[in-house]
Protein backbone atom coordinates (compact mmCIF):
# COMPACT_ATOMS: atom_id res chain seq x y z
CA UNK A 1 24.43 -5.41 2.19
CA UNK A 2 23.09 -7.42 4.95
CA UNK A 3 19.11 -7.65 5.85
CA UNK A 4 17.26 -9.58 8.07
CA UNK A 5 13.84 -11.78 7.27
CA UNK A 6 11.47 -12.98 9.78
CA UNK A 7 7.69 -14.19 9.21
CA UNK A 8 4.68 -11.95 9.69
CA UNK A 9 1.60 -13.99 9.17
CA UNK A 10 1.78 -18.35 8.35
CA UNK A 11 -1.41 -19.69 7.96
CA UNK A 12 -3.86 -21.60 5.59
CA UNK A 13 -4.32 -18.68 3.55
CA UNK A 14 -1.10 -16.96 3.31
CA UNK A 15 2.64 -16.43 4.25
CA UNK A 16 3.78 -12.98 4.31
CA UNK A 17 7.41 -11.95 4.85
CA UNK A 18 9.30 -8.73 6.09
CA UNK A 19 12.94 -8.18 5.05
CA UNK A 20 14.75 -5.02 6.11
CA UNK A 21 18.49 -3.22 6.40
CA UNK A 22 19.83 0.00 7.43
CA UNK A 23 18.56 1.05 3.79
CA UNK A 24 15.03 -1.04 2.62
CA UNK A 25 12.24 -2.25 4.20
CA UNK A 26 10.47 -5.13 1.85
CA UNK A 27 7.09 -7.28 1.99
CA UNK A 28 7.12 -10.48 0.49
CA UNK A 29 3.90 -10.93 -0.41
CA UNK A 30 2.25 -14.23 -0.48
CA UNK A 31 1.99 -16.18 -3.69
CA UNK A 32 -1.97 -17.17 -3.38
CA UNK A 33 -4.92 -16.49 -5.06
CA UNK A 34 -6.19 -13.71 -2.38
CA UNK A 35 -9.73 -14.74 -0.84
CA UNK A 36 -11.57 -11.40 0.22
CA UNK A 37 -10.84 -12.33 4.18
CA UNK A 38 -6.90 -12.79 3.58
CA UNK A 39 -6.89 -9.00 1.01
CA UNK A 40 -8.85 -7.34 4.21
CA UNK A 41 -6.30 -9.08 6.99
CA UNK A 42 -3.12 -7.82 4.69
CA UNK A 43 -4.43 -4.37 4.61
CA UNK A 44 -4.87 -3.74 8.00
CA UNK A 45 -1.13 -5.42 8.42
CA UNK A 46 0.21 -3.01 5.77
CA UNK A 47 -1.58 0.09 7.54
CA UNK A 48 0.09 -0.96 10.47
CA UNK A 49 3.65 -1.47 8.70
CA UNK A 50 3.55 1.38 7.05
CA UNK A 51 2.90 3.44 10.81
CA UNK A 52 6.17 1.29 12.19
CA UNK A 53 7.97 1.96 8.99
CA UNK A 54 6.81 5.80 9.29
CA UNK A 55 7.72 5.87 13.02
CA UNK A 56 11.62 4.30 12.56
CA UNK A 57 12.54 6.62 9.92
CA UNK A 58 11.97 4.68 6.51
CA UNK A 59 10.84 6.28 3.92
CA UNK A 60 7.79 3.90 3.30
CA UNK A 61 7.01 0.11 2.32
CA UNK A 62 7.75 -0.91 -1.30
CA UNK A 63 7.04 -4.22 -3.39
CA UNK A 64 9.02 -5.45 -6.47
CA UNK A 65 7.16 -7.65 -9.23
CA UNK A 66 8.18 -9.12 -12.30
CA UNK A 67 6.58 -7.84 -14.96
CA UNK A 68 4.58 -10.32 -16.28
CA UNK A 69 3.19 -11.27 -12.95
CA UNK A 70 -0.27 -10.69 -13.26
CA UNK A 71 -1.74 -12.16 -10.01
CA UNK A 72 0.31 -10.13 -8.08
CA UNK A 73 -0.03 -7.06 -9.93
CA UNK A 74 -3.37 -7.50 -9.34
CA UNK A 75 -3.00 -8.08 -5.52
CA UNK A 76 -0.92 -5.32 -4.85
CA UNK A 77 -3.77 -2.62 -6.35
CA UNK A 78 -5.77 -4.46 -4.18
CA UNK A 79 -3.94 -3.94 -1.16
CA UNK A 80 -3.49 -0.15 -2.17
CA UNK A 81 0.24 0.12 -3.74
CA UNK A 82 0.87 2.80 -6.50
CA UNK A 83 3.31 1.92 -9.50
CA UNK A 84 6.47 4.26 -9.02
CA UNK A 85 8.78 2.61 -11.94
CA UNK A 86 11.15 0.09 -12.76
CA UNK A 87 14.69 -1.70 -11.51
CA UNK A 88 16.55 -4.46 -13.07
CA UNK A 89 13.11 -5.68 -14.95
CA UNK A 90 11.02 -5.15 -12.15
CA UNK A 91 8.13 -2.94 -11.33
CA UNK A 92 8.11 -1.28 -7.71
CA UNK A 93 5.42 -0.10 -6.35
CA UNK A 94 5.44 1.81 -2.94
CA UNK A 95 2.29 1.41 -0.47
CA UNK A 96 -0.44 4.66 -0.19
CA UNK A 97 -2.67 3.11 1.74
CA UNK A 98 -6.36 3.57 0.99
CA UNK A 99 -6.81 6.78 -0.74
């Protein structure tokens, strides 16, 4: 299946991804250990996502994270993702915004 990447946000703090198809729409989320300005900046982008996502027909914005990656388990409660189960060793969580 063929998807497309492109670059939301590059600066000091972070780089954060998009990758999409006809069937997905991912974040790559930074690899960084999140300052408070750079959690608040990547909800507000997520909020805004998840409207374009909404608005295009996907069915919402999802992450995938190894299982023993703390940090970013950590990061993505932060930035308001619920854990919705497991593929190929991974744990996927899907965005609900701030609840």
């Amino acid at each position: 299946m063929k998807s497309t990447r492109f670059t939301l946000i590059e600066d000091e703090d972070m780089i954060l991804d998009l990758e999409y198809s006809d069937q997905y729409f991912i974040l790559h989320l930074p690899l960084f250990t999140p300052k408070k300005s750079s959690v608040q900046r990547l909800r507000v982008k997520l909020e805004e996502l998840k409207e374009f996502a909404d608005t295009i027909g996907y069915t919402g914005v999802y992450a995938a994270i190894g299982k023993d990656d703390k940090p970013m388990h950590k990061l993505v409660r932060l930035l308001y993702f619920k854990h919705i189960g497991e593929n190929e060793g991974l744990d996927i969580f899907a965005y609900v915004g701030e609840t």
